[in-house]
N, C-alpha and C. Protein backbone atom coordinates (compact mmCIF):
# COMPACT_ATOMS: atom_id res chain seq x y z
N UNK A 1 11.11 -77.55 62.57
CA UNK A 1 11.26 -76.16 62.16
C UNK A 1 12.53 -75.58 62.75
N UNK A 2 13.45 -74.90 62.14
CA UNK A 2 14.27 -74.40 62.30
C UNK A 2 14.58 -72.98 63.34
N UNK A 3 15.06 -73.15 64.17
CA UNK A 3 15.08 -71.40 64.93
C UNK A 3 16.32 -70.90 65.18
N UNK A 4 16.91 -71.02 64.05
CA UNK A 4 18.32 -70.58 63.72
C UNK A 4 18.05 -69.14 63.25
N UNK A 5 18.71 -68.12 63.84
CA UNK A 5 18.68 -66.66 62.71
C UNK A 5 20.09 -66.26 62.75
N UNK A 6 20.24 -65.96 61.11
CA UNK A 6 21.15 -65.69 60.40
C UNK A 6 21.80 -64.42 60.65
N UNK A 7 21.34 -63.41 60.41
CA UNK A 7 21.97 -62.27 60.74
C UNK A 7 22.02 -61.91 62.30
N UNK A 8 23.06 -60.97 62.12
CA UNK A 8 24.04 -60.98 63.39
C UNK A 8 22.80 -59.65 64.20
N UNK A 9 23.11 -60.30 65.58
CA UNK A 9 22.30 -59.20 66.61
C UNK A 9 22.71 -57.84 66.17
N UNK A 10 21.82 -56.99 66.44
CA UNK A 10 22.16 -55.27 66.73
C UNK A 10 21.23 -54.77 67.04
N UNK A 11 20.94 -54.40 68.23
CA UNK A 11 20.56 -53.81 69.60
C UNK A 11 19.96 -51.95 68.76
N UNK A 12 20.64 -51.86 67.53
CA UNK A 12 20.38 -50.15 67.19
C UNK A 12 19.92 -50.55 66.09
N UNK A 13 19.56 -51.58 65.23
CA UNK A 13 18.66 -51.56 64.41
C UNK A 13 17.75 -50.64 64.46
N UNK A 14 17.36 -50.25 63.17
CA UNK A 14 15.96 -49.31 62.88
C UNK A 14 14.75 -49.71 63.71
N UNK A 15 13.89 -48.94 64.43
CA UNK A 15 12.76 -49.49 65.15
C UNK A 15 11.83 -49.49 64.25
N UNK A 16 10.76 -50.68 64.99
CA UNK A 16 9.78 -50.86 64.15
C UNK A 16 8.18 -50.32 64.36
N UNK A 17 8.50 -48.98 65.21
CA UNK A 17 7.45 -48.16 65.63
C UNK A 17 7.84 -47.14 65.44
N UNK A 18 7.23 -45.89 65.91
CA UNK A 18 7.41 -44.63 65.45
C UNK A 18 6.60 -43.74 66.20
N UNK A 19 7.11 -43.24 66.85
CA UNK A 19 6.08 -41.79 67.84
C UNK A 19 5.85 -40.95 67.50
N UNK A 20 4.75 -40.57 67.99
CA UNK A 20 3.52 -40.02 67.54
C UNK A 20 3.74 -38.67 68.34
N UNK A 21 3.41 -38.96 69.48
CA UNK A 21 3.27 -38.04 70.55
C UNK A 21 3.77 -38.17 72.09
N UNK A 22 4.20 -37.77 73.06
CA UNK A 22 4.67 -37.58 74.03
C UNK A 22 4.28 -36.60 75.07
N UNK A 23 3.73 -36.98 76.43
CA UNK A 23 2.98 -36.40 77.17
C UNK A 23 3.30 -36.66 78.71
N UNK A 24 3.90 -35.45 79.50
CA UNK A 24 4.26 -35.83 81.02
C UNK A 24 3.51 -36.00 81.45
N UNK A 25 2.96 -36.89 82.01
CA UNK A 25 1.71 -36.81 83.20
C UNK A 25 1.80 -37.40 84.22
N UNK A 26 3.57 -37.46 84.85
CA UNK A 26 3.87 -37.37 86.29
C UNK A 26 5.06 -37.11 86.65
N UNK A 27 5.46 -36.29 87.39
CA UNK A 27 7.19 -35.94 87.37
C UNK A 27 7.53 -36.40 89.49
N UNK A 28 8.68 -36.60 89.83
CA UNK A 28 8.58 -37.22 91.22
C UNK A 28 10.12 -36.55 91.45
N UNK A 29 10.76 -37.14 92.41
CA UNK A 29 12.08 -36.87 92.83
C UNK A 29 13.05 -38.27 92.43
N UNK A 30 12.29 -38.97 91.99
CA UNK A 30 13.28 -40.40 91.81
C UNK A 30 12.52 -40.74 89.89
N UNK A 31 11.60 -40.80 89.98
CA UNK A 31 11.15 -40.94 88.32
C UNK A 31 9.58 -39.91 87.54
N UNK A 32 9.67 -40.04 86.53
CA UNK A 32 8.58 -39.44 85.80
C UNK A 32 7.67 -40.52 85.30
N UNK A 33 6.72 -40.28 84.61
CA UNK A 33 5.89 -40.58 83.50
C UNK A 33 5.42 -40.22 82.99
N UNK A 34 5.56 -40.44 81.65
CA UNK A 34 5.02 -40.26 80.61
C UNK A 34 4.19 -40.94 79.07
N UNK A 35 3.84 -40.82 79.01
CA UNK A 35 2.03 -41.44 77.76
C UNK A 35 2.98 -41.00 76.61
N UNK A 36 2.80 -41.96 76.09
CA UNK A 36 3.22 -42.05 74.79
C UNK A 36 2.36 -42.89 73.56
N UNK A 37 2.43 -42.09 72.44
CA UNK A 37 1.60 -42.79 71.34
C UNK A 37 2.20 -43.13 70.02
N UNK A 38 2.51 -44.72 69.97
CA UNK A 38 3.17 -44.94 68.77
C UNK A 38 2.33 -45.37 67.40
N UNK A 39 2.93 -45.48 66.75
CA UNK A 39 2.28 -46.36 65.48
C UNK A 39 2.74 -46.82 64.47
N UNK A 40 2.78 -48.08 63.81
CA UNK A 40 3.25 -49.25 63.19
C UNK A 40 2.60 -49.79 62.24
N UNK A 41 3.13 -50.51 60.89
CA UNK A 41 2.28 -50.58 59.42
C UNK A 41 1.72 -51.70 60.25
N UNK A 42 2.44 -52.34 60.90
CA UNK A 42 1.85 -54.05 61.04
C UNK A 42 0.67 -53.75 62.44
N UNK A 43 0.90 -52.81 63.64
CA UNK A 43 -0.34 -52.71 64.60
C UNK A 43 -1.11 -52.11 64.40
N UNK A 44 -0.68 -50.63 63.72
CA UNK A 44 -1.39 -49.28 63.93
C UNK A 44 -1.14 -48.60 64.89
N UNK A 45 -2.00 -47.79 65.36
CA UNK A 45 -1.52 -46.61 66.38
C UNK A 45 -2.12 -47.59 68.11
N UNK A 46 -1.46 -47.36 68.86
CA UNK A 46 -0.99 -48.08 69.99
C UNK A 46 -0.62 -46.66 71.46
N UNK A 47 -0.93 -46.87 72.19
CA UNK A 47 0.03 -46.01 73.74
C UNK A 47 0.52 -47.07 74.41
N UNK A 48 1.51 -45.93 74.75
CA UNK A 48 2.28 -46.42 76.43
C UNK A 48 2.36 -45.81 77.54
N UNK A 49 2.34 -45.91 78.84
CA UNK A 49 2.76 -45.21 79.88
C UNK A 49 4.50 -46.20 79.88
N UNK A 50 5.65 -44.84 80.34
CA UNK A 50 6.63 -44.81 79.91
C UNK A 50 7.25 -44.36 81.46
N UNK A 51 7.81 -45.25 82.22
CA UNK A 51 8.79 -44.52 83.42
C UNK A 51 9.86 -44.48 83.00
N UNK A 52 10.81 -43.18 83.41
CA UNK A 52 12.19 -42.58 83.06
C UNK A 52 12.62 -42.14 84.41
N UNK A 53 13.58 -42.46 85.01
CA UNK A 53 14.56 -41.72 86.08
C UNK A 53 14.46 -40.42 86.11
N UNK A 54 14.18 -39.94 86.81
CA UNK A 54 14.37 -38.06 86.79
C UNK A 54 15.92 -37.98 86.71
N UNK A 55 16.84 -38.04 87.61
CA UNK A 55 18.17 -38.13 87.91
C UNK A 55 19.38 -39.12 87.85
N UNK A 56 18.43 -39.60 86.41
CA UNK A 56 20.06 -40.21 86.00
C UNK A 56 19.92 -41.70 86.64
N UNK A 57 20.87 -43.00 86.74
CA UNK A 57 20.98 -44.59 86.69
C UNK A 57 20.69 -44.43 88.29
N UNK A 58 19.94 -45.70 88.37
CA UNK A 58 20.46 -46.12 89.79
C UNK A 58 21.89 -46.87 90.10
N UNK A 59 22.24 -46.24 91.25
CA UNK A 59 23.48 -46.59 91.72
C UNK A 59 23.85 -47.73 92.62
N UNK A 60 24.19 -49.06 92.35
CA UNK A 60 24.36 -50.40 93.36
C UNK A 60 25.97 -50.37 93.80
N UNK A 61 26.23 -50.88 94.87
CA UNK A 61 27.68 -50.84 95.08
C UNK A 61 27.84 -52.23 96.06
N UNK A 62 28.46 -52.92 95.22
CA UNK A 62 28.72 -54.74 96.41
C UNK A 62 30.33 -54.05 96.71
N UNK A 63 30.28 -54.62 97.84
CA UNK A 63 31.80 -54.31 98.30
C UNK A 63 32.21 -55.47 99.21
N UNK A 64 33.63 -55.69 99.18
CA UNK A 64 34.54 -56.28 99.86
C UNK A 64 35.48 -56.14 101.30
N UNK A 65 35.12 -56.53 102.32
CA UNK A 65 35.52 -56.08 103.38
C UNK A 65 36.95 -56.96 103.56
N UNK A 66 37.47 -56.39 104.48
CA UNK A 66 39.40 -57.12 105.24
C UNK A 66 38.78 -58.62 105.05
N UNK A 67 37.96 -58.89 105.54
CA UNK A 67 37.15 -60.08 106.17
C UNK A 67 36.83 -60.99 105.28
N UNK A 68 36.48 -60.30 104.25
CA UNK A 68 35.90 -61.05 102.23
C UNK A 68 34.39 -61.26 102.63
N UNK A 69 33.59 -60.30 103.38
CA UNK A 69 32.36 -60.43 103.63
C UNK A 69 31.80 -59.57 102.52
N UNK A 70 30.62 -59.88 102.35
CA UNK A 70 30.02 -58.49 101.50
C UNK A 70 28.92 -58.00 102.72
N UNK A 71 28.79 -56.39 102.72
CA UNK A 71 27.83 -55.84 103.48
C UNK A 71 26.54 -56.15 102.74
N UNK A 72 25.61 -56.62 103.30
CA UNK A 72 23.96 -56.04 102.72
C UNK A 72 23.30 -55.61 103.67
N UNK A 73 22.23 -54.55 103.24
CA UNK A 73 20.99 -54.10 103.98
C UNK A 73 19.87 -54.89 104.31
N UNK A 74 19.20 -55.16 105.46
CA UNK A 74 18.04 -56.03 106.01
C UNK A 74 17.48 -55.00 105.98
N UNK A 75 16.16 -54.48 105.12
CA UNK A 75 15.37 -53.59 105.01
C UNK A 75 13.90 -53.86 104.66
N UNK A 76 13.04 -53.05 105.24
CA UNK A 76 11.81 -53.39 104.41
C UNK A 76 11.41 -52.74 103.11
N UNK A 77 10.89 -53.35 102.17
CA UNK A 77 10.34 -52.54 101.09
C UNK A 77 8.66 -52.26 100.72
N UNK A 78 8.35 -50.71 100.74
CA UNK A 78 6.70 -51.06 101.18
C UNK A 78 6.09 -51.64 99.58
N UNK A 79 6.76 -51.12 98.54
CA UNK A 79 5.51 -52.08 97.58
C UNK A 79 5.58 -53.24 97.12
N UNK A 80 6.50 -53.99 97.92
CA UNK A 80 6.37 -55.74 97.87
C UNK A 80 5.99 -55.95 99.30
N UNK A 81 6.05 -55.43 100.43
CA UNK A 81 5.63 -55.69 101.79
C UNK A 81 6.39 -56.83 101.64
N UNK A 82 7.68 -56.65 101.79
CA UNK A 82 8.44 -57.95 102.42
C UNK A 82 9.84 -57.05 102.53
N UNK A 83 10.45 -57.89 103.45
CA UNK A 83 11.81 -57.88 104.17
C UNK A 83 13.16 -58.11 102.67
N UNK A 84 13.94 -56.99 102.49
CA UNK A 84 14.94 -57.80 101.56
C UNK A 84 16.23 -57.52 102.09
N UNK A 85 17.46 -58.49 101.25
CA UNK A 85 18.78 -57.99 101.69
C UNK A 85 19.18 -57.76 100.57
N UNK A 86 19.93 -56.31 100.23
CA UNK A 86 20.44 -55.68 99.49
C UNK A 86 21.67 -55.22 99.33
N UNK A 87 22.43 -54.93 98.63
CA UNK A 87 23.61 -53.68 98.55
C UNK A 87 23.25 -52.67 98.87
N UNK A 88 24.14 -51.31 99.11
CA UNK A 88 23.54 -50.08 99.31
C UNK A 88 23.17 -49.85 97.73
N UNK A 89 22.32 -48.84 97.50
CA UNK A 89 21.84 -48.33 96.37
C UNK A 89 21.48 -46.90 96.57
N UNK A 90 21.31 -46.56 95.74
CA UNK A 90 20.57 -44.85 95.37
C UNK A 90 20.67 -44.61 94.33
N UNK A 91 20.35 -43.18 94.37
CA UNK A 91 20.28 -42.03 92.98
C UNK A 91 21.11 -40.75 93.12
N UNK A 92 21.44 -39.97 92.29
CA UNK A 92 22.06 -38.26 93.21
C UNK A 92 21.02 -37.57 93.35
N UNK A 93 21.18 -37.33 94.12
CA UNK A 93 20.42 -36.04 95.01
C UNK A 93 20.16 -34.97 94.08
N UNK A 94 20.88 -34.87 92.82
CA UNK A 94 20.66 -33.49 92.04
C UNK A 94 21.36 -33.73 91.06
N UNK A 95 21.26 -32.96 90.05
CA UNK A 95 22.02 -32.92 88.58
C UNK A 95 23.12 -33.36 87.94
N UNK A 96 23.85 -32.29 89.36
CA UNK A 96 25.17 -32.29 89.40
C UNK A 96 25.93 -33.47 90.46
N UNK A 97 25.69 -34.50 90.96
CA UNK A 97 25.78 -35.24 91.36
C UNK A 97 26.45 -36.46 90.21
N UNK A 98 27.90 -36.96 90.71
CA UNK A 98 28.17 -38.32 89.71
C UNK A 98 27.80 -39.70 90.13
N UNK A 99 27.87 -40.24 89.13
CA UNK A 99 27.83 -42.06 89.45
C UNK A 99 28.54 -42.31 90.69
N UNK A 100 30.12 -42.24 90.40
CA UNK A 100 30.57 -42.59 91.42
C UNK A 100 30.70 -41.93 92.80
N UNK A 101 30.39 -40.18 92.92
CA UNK A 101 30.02 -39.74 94.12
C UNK A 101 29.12 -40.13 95.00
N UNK A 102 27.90 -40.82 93.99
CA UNK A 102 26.48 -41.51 94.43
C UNK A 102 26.97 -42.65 94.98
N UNK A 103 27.94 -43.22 94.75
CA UNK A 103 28.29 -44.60 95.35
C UNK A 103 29.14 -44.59 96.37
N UNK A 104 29.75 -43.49 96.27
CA UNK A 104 30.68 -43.30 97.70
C UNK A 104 30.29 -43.00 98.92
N UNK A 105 28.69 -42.01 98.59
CA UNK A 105 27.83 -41.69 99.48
C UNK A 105 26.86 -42.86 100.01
N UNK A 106 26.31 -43.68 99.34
CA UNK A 106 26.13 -44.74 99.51
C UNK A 106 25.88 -45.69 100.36
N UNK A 107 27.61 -46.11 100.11
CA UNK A 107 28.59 -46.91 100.92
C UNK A 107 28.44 -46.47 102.20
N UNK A 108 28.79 -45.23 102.33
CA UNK A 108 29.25 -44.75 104.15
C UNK A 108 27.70 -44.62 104.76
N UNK A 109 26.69 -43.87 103.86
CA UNK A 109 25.57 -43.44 104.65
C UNK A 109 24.77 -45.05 104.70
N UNK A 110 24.80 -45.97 104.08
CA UNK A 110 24.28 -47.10 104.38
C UNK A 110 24.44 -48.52 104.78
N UNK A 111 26.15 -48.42 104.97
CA UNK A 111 26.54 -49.44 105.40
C UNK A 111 27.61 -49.63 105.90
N UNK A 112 28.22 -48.28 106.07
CA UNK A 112 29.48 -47.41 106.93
C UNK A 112 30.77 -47.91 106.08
N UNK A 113 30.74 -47.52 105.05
CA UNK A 113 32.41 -47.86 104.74
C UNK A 113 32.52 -46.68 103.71
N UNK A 114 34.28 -46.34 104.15
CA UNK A 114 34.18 -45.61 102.81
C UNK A 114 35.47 -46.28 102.31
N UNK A 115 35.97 -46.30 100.46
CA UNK A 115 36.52 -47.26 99.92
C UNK A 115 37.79 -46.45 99.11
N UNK A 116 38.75 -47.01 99.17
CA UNK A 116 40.09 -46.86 98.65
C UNK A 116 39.85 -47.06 97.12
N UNK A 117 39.06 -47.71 96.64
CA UNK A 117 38.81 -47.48 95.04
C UNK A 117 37.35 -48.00 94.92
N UNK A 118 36.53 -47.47 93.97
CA UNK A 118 35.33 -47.38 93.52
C UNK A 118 35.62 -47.61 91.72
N UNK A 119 34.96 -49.32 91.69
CA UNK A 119 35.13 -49.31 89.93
C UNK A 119 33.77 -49.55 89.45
N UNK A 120 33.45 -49.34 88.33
CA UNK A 120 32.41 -49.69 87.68
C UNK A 120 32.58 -50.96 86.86
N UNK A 121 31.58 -52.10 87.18
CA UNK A 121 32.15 -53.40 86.49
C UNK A 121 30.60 -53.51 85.52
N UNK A 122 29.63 -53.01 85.59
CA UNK A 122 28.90 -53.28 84.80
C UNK A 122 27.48 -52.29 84.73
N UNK A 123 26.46 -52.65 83.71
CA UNK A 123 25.48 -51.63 83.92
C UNK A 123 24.31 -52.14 83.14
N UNK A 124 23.12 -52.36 83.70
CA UNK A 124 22.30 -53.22 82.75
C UNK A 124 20.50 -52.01 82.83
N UNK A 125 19.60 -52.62 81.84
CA UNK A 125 18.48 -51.96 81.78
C UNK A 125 17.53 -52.87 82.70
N UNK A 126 16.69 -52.31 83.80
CA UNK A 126 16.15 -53.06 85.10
C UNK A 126 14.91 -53.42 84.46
N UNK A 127 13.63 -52.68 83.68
CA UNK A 127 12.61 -53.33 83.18
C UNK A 127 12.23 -52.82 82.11
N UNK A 128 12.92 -53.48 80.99
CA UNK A 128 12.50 -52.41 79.32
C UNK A 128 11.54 -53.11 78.81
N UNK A 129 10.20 -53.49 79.33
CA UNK A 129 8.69 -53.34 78.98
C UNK A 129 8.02 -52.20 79.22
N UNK A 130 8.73 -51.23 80.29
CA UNK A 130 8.30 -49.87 80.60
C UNK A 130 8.98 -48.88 81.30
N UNK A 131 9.86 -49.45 81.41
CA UNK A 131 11.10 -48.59 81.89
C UNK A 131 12.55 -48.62 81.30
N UNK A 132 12.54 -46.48 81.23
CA UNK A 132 13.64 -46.40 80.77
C UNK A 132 15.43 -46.42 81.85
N UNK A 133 14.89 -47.42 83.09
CA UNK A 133 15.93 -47.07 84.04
C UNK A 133 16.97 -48.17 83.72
N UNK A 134 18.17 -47.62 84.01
CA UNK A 134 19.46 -48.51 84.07
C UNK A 134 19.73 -48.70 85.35
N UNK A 135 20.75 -49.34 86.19
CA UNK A 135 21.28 -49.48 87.03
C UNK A 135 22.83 -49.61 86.78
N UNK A 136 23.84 -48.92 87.67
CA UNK A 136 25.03 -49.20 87.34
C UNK A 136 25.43 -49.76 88.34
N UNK A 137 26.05 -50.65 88.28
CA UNK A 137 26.97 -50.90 89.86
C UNK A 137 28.58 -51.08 89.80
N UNK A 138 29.08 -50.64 91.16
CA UNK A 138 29.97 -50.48 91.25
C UNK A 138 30.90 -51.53 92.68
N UNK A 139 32.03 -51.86 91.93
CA UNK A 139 32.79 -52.52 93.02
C UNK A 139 33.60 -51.92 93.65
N UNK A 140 33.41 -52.04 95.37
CA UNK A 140 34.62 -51.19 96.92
C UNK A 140 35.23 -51.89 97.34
N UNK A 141 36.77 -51.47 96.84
CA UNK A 141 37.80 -51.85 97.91
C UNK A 141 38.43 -51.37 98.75
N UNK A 142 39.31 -51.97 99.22
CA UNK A 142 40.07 -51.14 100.30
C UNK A 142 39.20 -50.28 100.96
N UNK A 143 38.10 -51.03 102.17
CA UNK A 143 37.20 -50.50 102.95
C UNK A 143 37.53 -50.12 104.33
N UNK A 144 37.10 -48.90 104.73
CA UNK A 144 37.43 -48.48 106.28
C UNK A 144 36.47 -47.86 106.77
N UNK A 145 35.82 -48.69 107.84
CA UNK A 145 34.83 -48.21 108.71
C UNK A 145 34.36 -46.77 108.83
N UNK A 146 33.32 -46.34 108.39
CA UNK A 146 33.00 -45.36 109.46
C UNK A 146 31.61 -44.88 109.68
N UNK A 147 30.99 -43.45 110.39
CA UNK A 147 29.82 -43.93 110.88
C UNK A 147 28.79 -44.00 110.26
N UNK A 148 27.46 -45.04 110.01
CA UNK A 148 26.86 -45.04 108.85
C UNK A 148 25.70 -43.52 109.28
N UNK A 149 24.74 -43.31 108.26
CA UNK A 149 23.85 -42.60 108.10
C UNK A 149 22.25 -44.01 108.05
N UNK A 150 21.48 -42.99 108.18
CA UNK A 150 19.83 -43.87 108.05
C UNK A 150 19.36 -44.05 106.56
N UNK A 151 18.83 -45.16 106.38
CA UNK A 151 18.37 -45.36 105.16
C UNK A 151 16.81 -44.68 104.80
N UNK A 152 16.09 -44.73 105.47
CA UNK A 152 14.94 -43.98 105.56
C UNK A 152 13.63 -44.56 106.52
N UNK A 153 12.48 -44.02 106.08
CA UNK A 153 11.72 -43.92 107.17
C UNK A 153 10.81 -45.33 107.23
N UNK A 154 11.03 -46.20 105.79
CA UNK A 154 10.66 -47.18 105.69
C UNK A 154 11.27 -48.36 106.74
N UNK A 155 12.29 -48.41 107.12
CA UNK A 155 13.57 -49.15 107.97
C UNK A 155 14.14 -48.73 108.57
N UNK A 156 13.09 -47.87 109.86
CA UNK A 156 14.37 -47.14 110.74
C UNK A 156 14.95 -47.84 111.60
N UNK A 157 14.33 -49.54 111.62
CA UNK A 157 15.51 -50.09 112.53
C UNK A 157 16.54 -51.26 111.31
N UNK A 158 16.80 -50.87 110.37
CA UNK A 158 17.62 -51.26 109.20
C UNK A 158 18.90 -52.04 109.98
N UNK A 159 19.20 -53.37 109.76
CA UNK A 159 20.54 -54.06 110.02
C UNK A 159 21.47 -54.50 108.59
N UNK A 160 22.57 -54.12 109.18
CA UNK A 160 23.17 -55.05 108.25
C UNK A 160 24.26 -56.26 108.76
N UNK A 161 24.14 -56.88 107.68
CA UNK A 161 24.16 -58.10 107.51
C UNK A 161 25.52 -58.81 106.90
N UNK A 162 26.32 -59.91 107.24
CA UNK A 162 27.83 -59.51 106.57
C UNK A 162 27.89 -61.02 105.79
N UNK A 163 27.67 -61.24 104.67
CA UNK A 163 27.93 -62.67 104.21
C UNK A 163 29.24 -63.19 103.75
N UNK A 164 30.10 -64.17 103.68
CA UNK A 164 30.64 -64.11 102.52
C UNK A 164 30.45 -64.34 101.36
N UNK A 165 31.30 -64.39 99.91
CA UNK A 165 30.79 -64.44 98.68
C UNK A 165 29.54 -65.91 98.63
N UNK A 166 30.55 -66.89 99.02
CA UNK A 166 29.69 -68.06 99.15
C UNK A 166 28.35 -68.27 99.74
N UNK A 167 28.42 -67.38 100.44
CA UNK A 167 27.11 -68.09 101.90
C UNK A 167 26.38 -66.73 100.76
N UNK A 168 26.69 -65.67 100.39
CA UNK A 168 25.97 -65.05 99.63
C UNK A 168 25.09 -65.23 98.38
N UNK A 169 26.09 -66.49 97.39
CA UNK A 169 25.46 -66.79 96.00
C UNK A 169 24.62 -68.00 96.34
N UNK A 170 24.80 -68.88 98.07
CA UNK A 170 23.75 -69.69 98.27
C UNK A 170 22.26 -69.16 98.01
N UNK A 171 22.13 -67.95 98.90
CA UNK A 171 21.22 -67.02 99.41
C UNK A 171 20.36 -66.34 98.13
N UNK A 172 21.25 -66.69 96.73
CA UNK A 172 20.72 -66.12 95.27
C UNK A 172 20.34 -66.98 95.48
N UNK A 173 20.81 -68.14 94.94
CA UNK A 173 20.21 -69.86 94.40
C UNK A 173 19.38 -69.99 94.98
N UNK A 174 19.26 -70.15 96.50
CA UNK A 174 17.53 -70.60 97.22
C UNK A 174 16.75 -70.06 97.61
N UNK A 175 16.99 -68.22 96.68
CA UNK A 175 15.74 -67.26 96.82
C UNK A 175 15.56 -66.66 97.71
N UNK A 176 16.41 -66.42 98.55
CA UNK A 176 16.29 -65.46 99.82
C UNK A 176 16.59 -64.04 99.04
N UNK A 177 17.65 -63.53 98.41
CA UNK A 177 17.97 -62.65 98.01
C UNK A 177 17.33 -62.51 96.51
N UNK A 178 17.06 -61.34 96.28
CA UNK A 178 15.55 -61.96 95.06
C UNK A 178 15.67 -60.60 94.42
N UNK A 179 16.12 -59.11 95.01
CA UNK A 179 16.51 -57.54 94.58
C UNK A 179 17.70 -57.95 93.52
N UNK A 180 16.92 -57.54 92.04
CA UNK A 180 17.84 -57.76 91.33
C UNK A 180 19.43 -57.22 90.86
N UNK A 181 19.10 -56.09 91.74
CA UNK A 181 20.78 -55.47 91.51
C UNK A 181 21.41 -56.36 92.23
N UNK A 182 21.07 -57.34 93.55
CA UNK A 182 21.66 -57.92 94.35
C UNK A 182 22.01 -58.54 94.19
N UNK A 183 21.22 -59.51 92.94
CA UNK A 183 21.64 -60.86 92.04
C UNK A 183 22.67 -60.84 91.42
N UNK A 184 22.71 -59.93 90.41
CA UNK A 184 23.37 -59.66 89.68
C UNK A 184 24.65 -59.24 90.31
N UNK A 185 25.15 -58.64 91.30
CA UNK A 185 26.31 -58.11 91.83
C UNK A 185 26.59 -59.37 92.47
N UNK A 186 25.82 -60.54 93.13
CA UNK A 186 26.50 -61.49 93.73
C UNK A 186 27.21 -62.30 92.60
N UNK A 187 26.14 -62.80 91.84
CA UNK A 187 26.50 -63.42 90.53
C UNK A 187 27.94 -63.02 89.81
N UNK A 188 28.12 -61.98 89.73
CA UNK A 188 29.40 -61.73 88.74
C UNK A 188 30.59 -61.43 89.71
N UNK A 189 30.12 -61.07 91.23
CA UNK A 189 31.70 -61.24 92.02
C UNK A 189 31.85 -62.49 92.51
N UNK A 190 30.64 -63.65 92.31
CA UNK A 190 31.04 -65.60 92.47
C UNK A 190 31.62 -65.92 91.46
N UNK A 191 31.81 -65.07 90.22
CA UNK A 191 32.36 -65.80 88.44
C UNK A 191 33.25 -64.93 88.41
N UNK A 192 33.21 -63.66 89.02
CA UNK A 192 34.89 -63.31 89.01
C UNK A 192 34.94 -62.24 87.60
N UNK A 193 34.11 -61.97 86.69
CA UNK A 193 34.42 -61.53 85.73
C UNK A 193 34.01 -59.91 85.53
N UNK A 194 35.48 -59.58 85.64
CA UNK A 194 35.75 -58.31 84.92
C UNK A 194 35.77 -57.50 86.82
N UNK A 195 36.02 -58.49 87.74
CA UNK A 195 36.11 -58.04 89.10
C UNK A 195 37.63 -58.44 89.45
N UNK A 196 38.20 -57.79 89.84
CA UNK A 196 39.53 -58.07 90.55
C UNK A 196 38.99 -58.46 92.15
N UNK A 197 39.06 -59.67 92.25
CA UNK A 197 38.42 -59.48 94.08
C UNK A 197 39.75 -59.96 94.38
């Protein structure tokens, strides 16, 4: 049997559901939810519970030190109850808050650097079975020390950690590093693409 398809991808094709109804029934400081009720010639009528970002993408930032280390965070996370190493990450604090202000803040409050340029190399959707969140991340250069801030109350004794690229994309491959923004940011500054390192 053949599993060849002919026509060309497109991501904005017409959907093949249709909503019904839409219902908040949780709002937070980092995401919402919301119940949703679709319906389809081929299922019929169907729900979802639906998470959306309150404030906009999450923000990842891998950066490059004098050294060619990348910083990560040794942190705990409570709803996997395990230890991970990360990039800095966040969200803005408020509305009016940008991508890249979120990443500049970041940088210094979580892993003490602040950076001579801040680029955006890519931006992907983290779990579209039920979430409407993106993540963007961003690449730091030209880094200069200074004093970090606390990550929170989950890791108040938080270390970081200095790899280089290599000893870093080992650390993907044999599953130590497993936070997918982390993957993904090691992954594409080991292949180099669309990164000036």
């Amino acid at each position: 049997m053949s599993n060849e398809t002919y026509r060309r991808f497109d991501p904005w094709r017409t959907a093949p559901v249709e909503e019904d109804s839409r219902t908040t029934v949780m709002t937070s400081h980092y995401f919402n939810v919301e119940h949703v009720a679709f319906s389809s010639a081929e299922a019929g009528h169907f729900e979802r519970d639906i998470l959306s970002e309150a404030l906009g993408d999450t923000i990842g930032i891998v950066a490059l030190t004098e050294e060619r280390t990348i910083p990560l965070i040794e942190q705990y996370r409570i709803p996997t109850h395990r230890w991970t190493l990360e990039i800095p990450c966040g969200h803005a604090k408020d509305s009016h808050e940008q991508p890249k202000e979120v990443a500049a803040r970041k940088l210094r409050d979580e892993v003490g650097y602040e950076a001579k340029t801040l680029t955006q190399f890519t931006r992907f959707i983290n779990t579209p079975s039920f979430s409407t969140q993106h993540t963007v991340l961003f690449y730091a250069r030209g880094l200069t020390p200074v004093q970090h801030g606390e990550v929170g109350p989950e890791s108040p004794r938080f270390e970081i950690r200095h790899f280089t690229v290599d000893e870093a994309y080992r650390l993907v491959v044999n599953g130590t590093i497993l936070d997918a923004k982390s993957v993904i940011a090691v992954l594409r500054l080991k292949a180099g693409l669309g990164i000036e390192a």
